[in-house]
N, C-alpha and C. Protein backbone atom coordinates (compact mmCIF):
# COMPACT_ATOMS: atom_id res chain seq x y z
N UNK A 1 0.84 -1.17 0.00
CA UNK A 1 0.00 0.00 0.00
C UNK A 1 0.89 1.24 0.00
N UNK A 2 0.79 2.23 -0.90
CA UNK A 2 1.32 3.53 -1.10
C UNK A 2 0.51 4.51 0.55
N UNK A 3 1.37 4.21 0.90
CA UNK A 3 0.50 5.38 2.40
C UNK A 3 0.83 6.92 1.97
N UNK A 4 1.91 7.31 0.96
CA UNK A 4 2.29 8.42 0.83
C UNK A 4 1.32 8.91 -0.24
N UNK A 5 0.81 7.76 -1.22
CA UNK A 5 -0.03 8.39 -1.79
C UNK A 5 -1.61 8.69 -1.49
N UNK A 6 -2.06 8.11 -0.89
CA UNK A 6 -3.17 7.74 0.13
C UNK A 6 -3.87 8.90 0.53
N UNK A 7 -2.49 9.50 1.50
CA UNK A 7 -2.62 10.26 2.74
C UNK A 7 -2.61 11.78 1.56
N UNK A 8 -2.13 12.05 -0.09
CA UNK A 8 -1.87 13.05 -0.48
C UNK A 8 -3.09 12.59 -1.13
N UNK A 9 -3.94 11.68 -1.48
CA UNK A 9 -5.22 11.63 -2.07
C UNK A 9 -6.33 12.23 -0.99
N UNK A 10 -6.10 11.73 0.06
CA UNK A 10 -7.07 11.94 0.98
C UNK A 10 -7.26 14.03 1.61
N UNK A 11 -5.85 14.43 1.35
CA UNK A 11 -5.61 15.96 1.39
C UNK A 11 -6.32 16.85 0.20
N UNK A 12 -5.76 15.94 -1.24
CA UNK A 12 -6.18 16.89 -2.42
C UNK A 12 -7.49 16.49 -3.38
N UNK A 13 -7.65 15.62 -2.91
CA UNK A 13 -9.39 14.60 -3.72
C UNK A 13 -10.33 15.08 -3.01
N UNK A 14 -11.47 14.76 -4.18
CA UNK A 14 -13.07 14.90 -3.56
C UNK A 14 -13.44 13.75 -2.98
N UNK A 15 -14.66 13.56 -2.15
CA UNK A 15 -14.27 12.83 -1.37
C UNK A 15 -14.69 11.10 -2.07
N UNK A 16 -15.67 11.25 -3.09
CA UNK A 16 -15.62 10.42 -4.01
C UNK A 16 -14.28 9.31 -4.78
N UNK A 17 -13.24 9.99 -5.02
CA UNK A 17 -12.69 9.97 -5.44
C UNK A 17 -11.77 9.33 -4.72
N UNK A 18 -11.45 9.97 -2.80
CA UNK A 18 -10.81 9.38 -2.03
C UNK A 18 -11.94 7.79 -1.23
N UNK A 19 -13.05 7.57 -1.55
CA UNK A 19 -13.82 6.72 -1.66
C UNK A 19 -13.23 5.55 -2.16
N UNK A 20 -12.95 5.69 -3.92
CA UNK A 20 -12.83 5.31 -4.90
C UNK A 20 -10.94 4.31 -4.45
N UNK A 21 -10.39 5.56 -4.01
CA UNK A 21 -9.25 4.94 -3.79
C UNK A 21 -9.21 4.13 -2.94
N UNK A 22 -9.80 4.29 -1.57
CA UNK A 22 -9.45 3.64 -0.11
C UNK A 22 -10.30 2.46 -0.70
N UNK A 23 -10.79 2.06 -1.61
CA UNK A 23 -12.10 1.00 -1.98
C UNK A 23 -10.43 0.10 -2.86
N UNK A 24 -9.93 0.92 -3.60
CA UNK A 24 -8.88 0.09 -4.45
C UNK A 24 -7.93 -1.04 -3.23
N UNK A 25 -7.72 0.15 -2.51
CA UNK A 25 -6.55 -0.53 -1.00
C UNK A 25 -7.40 -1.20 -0.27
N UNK A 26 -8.52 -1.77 -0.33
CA UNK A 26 -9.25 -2.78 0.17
C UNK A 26 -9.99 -2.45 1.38
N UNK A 27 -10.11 -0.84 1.86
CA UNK A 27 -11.05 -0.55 2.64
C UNK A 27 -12.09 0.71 2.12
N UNK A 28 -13.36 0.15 2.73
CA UNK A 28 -14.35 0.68 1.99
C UNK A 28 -14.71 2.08 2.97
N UNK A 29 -14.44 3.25 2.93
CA UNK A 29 -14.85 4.19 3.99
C UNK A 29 -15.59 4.89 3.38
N UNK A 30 -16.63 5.45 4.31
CA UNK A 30 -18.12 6.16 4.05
C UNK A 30 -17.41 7.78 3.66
N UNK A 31 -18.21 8.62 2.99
CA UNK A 31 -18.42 9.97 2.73
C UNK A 31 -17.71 10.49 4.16
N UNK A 32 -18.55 10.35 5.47
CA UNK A 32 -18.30 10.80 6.71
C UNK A 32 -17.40 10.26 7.72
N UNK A 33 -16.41 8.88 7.32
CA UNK A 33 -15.61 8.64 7.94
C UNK A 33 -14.08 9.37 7.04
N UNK A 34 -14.01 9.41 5.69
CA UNK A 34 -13.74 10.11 4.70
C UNK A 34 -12.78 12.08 5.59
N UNK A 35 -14.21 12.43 5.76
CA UNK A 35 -14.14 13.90 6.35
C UNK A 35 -13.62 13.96 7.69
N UNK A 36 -14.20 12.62 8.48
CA UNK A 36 -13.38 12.34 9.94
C UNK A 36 -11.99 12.45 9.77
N UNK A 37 -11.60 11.76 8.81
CA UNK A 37 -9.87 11.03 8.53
C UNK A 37 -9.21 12.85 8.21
N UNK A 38 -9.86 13.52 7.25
CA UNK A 38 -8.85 14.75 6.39
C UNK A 38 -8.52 15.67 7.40
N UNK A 39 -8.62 15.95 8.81
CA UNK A 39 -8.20 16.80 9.57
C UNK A 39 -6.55 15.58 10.57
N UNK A 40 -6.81 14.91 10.01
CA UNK A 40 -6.02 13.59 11.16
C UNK A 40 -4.49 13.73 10.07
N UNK A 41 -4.90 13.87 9.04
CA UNK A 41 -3.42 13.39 7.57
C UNK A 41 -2.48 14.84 8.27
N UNK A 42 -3.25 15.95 8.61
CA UNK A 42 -1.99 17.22 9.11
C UNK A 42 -1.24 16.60 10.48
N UNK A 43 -1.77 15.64 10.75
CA UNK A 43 -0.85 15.24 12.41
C UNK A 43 0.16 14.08 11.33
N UNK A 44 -0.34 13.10 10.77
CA UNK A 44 1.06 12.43 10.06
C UNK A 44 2.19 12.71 10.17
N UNK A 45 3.55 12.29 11.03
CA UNK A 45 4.88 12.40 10.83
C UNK A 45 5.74 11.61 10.34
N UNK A 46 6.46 11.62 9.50
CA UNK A 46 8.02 11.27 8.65
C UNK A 46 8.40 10.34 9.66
N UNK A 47 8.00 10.90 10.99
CA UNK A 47 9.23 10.29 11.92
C UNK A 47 8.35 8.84 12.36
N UNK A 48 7.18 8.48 11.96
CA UNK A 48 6.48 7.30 12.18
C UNK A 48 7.23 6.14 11.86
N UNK A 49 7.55 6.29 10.81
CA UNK A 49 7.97 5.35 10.09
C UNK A 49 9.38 4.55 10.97
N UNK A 50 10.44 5.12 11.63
CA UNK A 50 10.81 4.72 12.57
C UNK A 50 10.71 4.73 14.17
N UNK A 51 9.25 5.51 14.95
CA UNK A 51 9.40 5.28 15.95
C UNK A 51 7.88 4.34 16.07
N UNK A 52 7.13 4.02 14.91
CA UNK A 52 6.02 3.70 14.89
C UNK A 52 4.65 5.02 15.28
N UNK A 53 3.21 4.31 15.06
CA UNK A 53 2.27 4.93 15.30
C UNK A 53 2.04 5.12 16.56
N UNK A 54 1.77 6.50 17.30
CA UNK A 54 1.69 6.82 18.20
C UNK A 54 0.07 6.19 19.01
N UNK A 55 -0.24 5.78 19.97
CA UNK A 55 -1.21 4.99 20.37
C UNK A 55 -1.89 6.48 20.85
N UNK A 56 -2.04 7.42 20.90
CA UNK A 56 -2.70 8.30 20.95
C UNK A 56 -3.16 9.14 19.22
N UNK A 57 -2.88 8.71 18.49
CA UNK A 57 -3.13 9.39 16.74
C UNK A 57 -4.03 7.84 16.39
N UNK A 58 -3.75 6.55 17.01
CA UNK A 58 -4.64 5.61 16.41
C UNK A 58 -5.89 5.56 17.24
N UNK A 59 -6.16 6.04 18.39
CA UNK A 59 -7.16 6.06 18.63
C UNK A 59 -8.01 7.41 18.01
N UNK A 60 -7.67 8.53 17.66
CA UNK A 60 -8.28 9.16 16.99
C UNK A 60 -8.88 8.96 15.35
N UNK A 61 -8.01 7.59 15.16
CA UNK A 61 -8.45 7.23 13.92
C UNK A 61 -9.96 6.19 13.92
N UNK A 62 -9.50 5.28 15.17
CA UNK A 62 -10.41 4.84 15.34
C UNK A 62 -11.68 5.27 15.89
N UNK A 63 -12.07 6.28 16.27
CA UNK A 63 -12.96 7.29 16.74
C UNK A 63 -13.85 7.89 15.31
N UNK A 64 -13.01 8.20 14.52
CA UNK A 64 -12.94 8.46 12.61
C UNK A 64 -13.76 7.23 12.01
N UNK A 65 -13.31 6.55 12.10
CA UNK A 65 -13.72 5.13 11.09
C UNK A 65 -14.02 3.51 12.03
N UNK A 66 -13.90 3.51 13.60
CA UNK A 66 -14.03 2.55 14.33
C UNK A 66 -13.27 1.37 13.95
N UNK A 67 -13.65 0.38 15.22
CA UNK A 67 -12.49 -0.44 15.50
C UNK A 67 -12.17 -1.13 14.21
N UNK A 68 -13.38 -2.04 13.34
CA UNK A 68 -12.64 -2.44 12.59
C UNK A 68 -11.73 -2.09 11.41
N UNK A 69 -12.19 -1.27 11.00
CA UNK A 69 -11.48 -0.18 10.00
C UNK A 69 -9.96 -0.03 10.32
N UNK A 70 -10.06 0.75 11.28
CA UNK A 70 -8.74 0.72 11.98
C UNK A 70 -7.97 -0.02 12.13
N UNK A 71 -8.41 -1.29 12.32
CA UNK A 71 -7.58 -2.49 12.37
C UNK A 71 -7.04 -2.87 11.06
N UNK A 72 -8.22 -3.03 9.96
CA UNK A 72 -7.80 -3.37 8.51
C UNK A 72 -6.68 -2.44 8.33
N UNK A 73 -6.92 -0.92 8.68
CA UNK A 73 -6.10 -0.02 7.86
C UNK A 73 -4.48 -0.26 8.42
N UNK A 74 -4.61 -0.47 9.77
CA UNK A 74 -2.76 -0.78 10.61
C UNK A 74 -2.32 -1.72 10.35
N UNK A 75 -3.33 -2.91 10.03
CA UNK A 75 -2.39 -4.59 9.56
C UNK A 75 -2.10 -4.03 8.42
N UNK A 76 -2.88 -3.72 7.40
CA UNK A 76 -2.39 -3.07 5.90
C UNK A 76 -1.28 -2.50 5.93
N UNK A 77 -1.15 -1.50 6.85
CA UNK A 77 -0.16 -0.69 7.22
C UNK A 77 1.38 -1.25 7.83
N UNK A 78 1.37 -2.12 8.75
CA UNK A 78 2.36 -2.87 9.36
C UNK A 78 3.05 -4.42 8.10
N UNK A 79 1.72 -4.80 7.62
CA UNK A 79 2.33 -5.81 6.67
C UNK A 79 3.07 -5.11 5.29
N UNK A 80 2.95 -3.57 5.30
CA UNK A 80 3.99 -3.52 4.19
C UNK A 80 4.95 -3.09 4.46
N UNK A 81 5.50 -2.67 6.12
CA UNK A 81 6.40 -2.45 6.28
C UNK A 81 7.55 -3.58 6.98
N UNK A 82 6.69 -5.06 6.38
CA UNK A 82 7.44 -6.15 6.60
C UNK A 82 8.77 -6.57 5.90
């Protein structure tokens, strides 16, 4: 999964469109979990990638799109950084 492109679809797309994508990466998110997520992509840091996801930014995700979502989206997330 491209997270870099994702996270720049989810900033500069309508929300259709970021629909359309998160549907390609195998999760299906609503119009309004969509609008939950686009204020969350300005907290994203560079520095994740080596200290991991902060357990305070994933619960705001999951609050966004709930537990299971969340889950699909971090295994997605963790299995490509296998």
């Amino acid at each position: 999964m491209d997270y870099a492109r994702l996270l720049s679809e989810i900033k500069m797309s309508s929300d259709d469109e970021v629909k359309m994508l998160a549907r390609q990466y195998g999760i299906d998110l609503s119009i309004s979990e969509i609008r939950a997520l686009r204020p969350l992509v300005e907290e994203v840091s560079f520095h994740w990638i080596f200290t991991g996801v902060p357990e305070p930014f994933i619960q705001k995700v999951r609050k966004a799109i709930g537990n299971q979502k969340t889950e699909i989206l971090f295994k997605k997330y963790l299995d490509t950084r296998k």
